[in-house]
PDB file of N, CA and C in Angstrom:
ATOM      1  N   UNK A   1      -2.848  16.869   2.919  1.00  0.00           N
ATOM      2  CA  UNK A   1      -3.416  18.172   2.593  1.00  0.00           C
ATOM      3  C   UNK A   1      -3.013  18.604   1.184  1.00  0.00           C
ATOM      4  N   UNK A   2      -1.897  18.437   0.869  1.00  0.00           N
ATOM      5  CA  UNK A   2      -1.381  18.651  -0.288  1.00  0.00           C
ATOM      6  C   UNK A   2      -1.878  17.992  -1.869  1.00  0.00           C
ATOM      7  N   UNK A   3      -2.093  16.697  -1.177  1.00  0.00           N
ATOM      8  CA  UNK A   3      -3.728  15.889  -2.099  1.00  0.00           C
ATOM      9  C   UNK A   3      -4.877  16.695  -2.189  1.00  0.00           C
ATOM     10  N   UNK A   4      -5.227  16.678  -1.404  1.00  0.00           N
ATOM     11  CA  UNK A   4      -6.787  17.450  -1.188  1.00  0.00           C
ATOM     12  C   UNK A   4      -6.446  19.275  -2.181  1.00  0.00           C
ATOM     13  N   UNK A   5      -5.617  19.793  -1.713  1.00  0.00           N
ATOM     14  CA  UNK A   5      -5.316  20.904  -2.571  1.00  0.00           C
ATOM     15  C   UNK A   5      -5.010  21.065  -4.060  1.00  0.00           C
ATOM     16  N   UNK A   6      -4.735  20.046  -4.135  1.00  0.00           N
ATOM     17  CA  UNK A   6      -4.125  19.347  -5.736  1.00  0.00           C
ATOM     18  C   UNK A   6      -5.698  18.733  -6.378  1.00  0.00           C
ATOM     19  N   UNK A   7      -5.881  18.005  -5.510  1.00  0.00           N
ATOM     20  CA  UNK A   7      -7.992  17.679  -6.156  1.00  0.00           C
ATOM     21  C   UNK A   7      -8.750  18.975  -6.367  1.00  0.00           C
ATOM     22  N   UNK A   8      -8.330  19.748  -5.522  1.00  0.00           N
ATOM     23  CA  UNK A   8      -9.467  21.107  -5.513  1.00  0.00           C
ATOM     24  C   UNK A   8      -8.860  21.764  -6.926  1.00  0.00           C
ATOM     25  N   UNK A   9      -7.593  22.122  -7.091  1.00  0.00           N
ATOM     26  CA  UNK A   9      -7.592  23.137  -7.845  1.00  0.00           C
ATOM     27  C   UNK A   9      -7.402  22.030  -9.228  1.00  0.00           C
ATOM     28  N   UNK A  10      -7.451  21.087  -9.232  1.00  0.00           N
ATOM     29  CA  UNK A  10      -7.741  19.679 -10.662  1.00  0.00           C
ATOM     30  C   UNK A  10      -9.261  20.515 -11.478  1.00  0.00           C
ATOM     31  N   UNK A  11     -10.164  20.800 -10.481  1.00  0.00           N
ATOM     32  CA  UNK A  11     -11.552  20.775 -11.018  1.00  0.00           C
ATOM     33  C   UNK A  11     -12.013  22.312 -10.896  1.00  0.00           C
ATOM     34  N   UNK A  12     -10.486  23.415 -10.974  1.00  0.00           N
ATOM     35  CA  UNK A  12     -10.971  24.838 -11.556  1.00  0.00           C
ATOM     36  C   UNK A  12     -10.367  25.005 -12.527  1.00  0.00           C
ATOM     37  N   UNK A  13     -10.950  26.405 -13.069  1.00  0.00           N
ATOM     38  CA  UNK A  13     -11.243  27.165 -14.807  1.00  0.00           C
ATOM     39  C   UNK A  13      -9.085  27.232 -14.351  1.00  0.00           C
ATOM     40  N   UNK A  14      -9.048  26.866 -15.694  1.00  0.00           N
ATOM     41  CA  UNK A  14      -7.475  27.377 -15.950  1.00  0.00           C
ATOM     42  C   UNK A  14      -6.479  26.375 -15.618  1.00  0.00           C
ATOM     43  N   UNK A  15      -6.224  25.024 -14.460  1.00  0.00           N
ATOM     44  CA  UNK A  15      -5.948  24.476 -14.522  1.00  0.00           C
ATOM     45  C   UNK A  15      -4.769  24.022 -15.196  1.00  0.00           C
ATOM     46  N   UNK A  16      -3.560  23.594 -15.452  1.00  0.00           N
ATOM     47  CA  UNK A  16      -3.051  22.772 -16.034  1.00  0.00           C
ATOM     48  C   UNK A  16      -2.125  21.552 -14.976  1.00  0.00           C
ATOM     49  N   UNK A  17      -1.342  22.065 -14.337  1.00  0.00           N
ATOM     50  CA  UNK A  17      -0.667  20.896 -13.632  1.00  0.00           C
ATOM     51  C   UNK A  17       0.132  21.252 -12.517  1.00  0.00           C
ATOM     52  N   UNK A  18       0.425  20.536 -11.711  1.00  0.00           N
ATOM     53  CA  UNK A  18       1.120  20.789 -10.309  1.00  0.00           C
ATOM     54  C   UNK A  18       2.101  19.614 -10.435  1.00  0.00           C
ATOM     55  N   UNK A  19       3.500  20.143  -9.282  1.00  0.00           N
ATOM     56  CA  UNK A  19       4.379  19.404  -9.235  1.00  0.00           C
ATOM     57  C   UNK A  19       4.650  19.908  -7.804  1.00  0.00           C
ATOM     58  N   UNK A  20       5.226  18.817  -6.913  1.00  0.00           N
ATOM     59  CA  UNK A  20       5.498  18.959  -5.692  1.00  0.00           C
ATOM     60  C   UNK A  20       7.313  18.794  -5.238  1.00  0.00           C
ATOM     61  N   UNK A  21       7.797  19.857  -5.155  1.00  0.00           N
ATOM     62  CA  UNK A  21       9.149  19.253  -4.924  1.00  0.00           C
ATOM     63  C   UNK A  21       9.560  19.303  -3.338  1.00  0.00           C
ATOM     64  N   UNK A  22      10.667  18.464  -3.258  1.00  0.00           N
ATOM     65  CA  UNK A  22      10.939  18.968  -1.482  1.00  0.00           C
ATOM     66  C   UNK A  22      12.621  18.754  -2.057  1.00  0.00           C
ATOM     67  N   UNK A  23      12.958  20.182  -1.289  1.00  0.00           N
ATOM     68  CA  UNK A  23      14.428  20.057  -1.127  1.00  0.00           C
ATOM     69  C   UNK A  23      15.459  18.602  -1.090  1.00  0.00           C
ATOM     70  N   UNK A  24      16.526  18.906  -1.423  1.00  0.00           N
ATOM     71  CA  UNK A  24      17.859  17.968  -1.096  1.00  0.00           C
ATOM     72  C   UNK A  24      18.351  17.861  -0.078  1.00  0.00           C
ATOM     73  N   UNK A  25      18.792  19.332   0.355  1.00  0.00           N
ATOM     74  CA  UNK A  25      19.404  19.557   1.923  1.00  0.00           C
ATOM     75  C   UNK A  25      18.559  19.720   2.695  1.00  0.00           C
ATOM     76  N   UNK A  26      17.489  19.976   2.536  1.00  0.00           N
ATOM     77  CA  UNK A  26      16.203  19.958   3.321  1.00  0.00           C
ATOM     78  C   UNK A  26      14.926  19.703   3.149  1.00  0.00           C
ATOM     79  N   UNK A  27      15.292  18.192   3.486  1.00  0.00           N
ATOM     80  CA  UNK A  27      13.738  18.065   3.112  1.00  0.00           C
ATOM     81  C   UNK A  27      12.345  18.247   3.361  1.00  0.00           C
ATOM     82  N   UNK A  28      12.267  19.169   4.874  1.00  0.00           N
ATOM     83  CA  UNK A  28      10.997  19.590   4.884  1.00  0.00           C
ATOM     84  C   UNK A  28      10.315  20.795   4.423  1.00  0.00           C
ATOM     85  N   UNK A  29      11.831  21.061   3.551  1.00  0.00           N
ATOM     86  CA  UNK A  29      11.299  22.519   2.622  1.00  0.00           C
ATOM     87  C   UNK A  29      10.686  22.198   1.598  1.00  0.00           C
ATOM     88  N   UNK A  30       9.347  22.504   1.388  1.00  0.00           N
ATOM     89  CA  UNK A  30       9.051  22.244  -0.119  1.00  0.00           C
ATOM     90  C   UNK A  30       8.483  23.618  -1.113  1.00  0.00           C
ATOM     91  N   UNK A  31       8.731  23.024  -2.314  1.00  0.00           N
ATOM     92  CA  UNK A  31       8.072  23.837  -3.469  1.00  0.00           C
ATOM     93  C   UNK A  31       7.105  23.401  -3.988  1.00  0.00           C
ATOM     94  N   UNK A  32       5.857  23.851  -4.217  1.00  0.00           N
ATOM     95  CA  UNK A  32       4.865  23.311  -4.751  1.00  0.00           C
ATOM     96  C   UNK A  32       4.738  24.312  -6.019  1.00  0.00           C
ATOM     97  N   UNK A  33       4.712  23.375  -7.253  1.00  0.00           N
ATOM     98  CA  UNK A  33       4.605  24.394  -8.680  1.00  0.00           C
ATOM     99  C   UNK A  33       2.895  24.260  -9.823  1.00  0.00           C
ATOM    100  N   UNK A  34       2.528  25.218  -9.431  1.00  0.00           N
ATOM    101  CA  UNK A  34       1.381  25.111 -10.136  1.00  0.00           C
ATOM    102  C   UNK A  34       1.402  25.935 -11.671  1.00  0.00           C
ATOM    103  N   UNK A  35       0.512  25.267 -12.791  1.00  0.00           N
ATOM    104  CA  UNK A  35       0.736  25.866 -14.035  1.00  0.00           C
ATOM    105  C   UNK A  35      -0.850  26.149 -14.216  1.00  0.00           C
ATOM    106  N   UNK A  36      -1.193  27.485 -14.581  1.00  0.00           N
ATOM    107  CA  UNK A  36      -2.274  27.841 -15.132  1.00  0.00           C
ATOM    108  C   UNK A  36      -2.778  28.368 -16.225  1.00  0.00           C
ATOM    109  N   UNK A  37      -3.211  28.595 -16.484  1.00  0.00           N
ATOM    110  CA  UNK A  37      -3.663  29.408 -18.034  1.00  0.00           C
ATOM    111  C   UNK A  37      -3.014  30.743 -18.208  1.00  0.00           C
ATOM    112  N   UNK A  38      -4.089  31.271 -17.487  1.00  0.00           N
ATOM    113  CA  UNK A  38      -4.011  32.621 -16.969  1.00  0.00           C
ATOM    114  C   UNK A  38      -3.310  32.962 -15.439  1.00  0.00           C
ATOM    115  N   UNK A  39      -2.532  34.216 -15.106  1.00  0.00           N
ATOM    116  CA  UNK A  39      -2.651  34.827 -13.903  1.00  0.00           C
ATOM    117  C   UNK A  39      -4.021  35.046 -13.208  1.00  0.00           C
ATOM    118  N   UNK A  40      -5.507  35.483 -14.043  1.00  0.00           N
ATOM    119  CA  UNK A  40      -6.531  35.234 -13.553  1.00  0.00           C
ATOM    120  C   UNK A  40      -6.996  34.199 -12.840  1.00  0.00           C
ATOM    121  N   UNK A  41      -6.847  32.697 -13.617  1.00  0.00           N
ATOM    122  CA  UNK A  41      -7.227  31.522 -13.111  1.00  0.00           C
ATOM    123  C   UNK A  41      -7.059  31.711 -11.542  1.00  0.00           C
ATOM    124  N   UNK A  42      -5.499  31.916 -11.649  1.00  0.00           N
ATOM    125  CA  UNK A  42      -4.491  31.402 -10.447  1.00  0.00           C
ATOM    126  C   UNK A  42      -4.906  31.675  -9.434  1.00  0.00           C
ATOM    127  N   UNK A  43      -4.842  33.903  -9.642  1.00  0.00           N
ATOM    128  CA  UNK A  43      -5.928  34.480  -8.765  1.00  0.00           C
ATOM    129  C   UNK A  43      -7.032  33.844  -8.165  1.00  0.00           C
ATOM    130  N   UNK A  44      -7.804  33.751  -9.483  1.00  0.00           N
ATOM    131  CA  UNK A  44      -9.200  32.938  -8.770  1.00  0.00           C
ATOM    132  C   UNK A  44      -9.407  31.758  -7.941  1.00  0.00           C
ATOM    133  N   UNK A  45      -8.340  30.759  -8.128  1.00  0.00           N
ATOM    134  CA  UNK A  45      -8.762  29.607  -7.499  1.00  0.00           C
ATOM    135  C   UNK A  45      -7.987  30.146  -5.606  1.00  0.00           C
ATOM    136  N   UNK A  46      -6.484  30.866  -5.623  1.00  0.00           N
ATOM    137  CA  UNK A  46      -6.245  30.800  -4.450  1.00  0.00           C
ATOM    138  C   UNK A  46      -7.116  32.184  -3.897  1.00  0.00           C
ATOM    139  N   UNK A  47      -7.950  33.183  -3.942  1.00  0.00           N
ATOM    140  CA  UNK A  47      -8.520  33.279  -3.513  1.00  0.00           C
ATOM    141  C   UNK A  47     -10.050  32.620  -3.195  1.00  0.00           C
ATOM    142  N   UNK A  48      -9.942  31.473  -3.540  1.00  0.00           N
ATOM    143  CA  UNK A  48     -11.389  30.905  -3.038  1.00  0.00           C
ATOM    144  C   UNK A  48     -11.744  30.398  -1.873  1.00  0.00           C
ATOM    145  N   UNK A  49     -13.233  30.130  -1.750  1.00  0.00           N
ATOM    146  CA  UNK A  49     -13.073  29.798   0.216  1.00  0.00           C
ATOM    147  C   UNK A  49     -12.092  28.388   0.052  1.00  0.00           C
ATOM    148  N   UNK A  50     -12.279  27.390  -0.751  1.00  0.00           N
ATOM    149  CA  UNK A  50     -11.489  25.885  -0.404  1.00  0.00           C
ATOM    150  C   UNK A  50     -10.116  26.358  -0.545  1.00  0.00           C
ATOM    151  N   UNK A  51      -9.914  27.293  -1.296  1.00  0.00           N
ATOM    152  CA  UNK A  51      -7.954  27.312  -1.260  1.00  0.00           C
ATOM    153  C   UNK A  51      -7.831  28.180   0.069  1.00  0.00           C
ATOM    154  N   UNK A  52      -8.431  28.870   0.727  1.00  0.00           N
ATOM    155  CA  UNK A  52      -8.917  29.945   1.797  1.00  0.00           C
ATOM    156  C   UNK A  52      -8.558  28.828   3.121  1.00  0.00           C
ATOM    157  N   UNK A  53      -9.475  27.891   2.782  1.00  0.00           N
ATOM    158  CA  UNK A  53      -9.461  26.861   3.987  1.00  0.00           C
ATOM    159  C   UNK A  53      -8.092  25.801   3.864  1.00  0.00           C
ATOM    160  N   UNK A  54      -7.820  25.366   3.115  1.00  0.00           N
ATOM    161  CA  UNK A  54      -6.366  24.983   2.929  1.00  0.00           C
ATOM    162  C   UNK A  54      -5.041  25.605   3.522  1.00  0.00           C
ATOM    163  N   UNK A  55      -5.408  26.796   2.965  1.00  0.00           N
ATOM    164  CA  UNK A  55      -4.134  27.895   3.625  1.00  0.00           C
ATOM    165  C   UNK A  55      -4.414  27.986   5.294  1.00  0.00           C
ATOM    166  N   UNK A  56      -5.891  28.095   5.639  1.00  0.00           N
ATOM    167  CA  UNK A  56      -6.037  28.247   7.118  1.00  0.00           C
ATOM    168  C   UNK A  56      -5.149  26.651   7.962  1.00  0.00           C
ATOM    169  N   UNK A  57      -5.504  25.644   7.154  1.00  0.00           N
ATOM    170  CA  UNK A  57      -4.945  24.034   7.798  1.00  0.00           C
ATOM    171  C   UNK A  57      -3.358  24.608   7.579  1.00  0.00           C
ATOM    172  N   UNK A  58      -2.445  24.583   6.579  1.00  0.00           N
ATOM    173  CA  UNK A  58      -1.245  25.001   6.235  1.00  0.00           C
ATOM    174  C   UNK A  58      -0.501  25.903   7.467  1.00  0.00           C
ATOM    175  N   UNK A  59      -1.233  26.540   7.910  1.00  0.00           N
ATOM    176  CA  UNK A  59      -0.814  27.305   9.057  1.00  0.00           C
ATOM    177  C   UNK A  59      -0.428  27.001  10.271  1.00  0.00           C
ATOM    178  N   UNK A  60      -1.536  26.554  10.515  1.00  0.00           N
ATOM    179  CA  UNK A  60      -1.421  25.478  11.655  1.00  0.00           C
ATOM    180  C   UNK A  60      -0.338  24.302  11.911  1.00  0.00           C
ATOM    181  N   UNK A  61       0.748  23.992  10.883  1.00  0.00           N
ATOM    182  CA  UNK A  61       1.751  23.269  11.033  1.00  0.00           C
ATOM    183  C   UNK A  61       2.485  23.645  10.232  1.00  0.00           C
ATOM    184  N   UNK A  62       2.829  24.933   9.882  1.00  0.00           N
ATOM    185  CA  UNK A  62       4.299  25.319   9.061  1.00  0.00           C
ATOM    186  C   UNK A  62       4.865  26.268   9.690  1.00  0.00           C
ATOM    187  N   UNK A  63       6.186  26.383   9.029  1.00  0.00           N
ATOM    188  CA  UNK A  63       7.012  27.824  10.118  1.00  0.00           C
ATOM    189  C   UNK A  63       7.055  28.470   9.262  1.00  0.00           C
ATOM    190  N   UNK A  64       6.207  28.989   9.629  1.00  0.00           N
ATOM    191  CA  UNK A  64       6.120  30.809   8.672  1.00  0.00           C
ATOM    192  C   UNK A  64       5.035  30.935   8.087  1.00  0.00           C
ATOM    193  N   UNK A  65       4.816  31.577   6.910  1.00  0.00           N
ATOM    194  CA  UNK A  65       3.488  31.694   6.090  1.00  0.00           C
ATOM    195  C   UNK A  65       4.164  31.179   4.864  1.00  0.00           C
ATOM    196  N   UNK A  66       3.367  30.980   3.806  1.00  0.00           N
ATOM    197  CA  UNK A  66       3.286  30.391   2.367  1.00  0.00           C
ATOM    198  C   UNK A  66       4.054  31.771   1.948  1.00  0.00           C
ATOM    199  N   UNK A  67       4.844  31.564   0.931  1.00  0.00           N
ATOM    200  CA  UNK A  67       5.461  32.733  -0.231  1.00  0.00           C
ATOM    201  C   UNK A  67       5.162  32.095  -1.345  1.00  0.00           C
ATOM    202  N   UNK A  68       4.398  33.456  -1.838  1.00  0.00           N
ATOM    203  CA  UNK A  68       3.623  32.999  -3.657  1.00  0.00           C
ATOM    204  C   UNK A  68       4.405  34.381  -4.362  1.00  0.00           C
ATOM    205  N   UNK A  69       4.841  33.412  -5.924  1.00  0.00           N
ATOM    206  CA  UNK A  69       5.674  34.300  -6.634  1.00  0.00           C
ATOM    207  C   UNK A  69       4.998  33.974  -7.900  1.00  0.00           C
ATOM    208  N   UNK A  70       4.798  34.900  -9.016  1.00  0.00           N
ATOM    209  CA  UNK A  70       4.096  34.317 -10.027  1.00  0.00           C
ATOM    210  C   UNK A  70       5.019  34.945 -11.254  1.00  0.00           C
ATOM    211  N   UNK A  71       5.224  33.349 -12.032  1.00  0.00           N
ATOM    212  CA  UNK A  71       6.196  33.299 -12.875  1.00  0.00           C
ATOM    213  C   UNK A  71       5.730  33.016 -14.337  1.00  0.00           C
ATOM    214  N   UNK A  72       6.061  33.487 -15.286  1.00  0.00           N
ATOM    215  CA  UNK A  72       5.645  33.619 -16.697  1.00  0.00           C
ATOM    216  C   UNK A  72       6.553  32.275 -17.412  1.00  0.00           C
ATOM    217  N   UNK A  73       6.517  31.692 -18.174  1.00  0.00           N
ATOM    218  CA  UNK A  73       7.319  30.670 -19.439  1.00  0.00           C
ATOM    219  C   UNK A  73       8.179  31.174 -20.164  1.00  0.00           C
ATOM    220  N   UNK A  74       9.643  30.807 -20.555  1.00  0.00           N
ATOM    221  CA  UNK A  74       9.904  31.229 -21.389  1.00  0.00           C
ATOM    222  C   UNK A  74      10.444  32.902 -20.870  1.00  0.00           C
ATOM    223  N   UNK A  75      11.150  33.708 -21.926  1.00  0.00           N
ATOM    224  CA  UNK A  75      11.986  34.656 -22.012  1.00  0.00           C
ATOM    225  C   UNK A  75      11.235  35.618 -21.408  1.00  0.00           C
ATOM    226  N   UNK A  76       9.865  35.863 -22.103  1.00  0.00           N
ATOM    227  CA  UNK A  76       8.530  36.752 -22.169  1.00  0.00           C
ATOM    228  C   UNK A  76       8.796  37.852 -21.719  1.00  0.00           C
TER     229      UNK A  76
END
């Protein structure tokens, strides 16, 4: 799933790159780090129906819900 989410948001406006980490002490914790242009982009792609439907699969086998934090570069 994490493929398929990584293809989808490859081929939207803003785009730059994803990195997937999973914990040390735990490895079924993961971080997934996405870089975009804009805060707009970001907006836009996870509200779309395919990031919509992703999050609906995500649910269905995680404990808890997704936590999204949106982080700037640098000092700023």
């Amino acid at each position: 799933m994490l493929i398929q989410a990584r293809s989808n948001a490859m081929r939207e406006k803003g785009y730059i790159f994803s990195e997937t980490l999973a914990s040390m002490d735990n490895p079924a914790k993961k971080v997934v780090l996405t870089m975009w242009q804009t805060k707009e982009d970001w907006e836009s792609y996870k509200n779309s129906p395919a990031r919509q439907e992703n999050e609906r699969k995500y649910s269905e086998i995680l404990e808890g819900e997704t936590e999204y934090e949106v982080f700037s570069m640098g000092m700023g």
